[in-house]
Protein backbone atom coordinates (compact mmCIF):
# COMPACT_ATOMS: atom_id res chain seq x y z
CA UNK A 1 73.83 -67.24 55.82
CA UNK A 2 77.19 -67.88 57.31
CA UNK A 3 79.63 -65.62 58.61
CA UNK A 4 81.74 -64.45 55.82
CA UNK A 5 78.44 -64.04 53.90
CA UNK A 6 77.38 -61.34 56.65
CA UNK A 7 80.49 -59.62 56.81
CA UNK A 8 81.03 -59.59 52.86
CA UNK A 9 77.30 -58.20 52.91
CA UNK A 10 77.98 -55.27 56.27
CA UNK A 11 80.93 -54.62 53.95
CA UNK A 12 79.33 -53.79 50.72
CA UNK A 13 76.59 -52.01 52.64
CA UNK A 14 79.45 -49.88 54.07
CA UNK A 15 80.72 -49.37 50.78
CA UNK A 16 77.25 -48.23 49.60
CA UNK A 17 76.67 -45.81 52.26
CA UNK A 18 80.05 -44.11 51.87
CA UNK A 19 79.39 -43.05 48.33
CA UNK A 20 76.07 -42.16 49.36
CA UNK A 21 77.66 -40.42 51.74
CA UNK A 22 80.22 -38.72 50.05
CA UNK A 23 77.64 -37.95 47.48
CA UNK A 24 75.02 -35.77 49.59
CA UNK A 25 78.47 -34.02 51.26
CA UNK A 26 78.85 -32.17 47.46
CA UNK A 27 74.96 -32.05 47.08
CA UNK A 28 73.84 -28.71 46.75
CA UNK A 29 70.42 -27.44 48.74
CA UNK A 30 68.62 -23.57 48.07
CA UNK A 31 66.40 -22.21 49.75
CA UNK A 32 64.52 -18.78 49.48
CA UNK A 33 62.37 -16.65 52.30
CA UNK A 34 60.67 -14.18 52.38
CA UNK A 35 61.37 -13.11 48.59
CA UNK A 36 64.80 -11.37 49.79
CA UNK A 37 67.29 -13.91 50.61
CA UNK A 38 68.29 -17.02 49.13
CA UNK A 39 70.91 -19.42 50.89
CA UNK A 40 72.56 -22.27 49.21
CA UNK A 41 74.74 -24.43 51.29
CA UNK A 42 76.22 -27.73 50.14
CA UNK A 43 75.26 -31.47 52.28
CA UNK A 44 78.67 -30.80 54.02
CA UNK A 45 76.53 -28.14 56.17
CA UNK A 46 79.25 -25.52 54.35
CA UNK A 47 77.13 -22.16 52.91
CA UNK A 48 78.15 -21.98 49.45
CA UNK A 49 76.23 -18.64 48.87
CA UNK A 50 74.17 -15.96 50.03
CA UNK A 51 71.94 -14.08 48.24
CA UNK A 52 69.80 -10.60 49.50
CA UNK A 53 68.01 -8.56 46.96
CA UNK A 54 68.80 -5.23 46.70
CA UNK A 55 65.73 -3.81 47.34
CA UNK A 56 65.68 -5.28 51.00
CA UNK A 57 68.76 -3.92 51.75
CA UNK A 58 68.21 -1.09 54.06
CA UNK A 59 68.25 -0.07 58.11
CA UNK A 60 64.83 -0.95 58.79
CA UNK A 61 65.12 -4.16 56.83
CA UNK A 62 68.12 -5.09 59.14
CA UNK A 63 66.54 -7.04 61.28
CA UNK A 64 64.36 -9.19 59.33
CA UNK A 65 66.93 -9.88 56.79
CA UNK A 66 69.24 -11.55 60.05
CA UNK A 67 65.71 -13.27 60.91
CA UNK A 68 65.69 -14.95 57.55
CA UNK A 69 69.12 -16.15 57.38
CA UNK A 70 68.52 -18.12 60.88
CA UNK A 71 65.49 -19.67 59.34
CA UNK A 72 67.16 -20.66 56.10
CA UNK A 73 69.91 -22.22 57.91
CA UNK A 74 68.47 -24.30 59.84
CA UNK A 75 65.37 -25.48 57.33
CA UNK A 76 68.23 -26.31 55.18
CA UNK A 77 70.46 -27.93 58.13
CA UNK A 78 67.25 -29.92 58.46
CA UNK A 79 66.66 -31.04 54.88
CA UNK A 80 69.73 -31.78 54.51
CA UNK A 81 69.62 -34.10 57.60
CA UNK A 82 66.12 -35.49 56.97
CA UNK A 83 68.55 -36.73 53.09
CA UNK A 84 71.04 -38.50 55.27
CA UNK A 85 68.40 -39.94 57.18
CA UNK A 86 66.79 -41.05 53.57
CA UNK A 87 70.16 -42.43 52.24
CA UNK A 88 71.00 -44.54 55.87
CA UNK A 89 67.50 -46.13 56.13
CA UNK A 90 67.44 -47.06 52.28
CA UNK A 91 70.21 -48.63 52.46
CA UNK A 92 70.55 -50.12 55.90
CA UNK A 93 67.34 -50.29 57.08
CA UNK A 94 67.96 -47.73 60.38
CA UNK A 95 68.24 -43.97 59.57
CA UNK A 96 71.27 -43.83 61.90
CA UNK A 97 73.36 -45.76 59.62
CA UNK A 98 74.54 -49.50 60.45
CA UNK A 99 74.77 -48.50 64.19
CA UNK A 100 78.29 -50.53 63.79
């Protein structure tokens, strides 16, 4: 393979991985605990929503309700980062992207 080959081919991979990219930043990821919250936050690490039942929403339930939120976040900060991960191996073979 000559040079222009490679470069044409680091460019389309490039290409690739930006819509990938781009992609996961509008995916949407949920996740529920403990039955009384549910967090939804979009592959841009952005919370879209926030969810607590009713029924959980009282003084002694303070507590555990802030507990849950800190564990959703960062389960979901972690799916979301084991998906980038996915996309940069499948498509260049590392899981830290083309390390360009």
């Amino acid at each position: 393979m000559n040079m222009q080959q490679m470069l044409m081919q680091a460019q389309k991979m490039q290409r690739e991985l930006n819509k990938a990219l781009s992609d996961l930043e509008s995916k949407e990821f949920t996740i529920a605990k403990g039955g009384a919250i549910t967090i939804t936050m979009l592959g841009s690490h952005e919370i879209k929503a926030v969810d607590i039942k009713p029924d959980f929403l009282d003084a002694e339930n303070k507590d555990m309700i802030e507990d849950l939120i800190v564990i959703a976040h960062k389960e979901l900060l972690e799916i979301i980062e084991n998906e980038r991960g996915d996309i940069n191996e499948k498509i260049t073979g590392r899981r830290t992207g083309m390390g360009i």
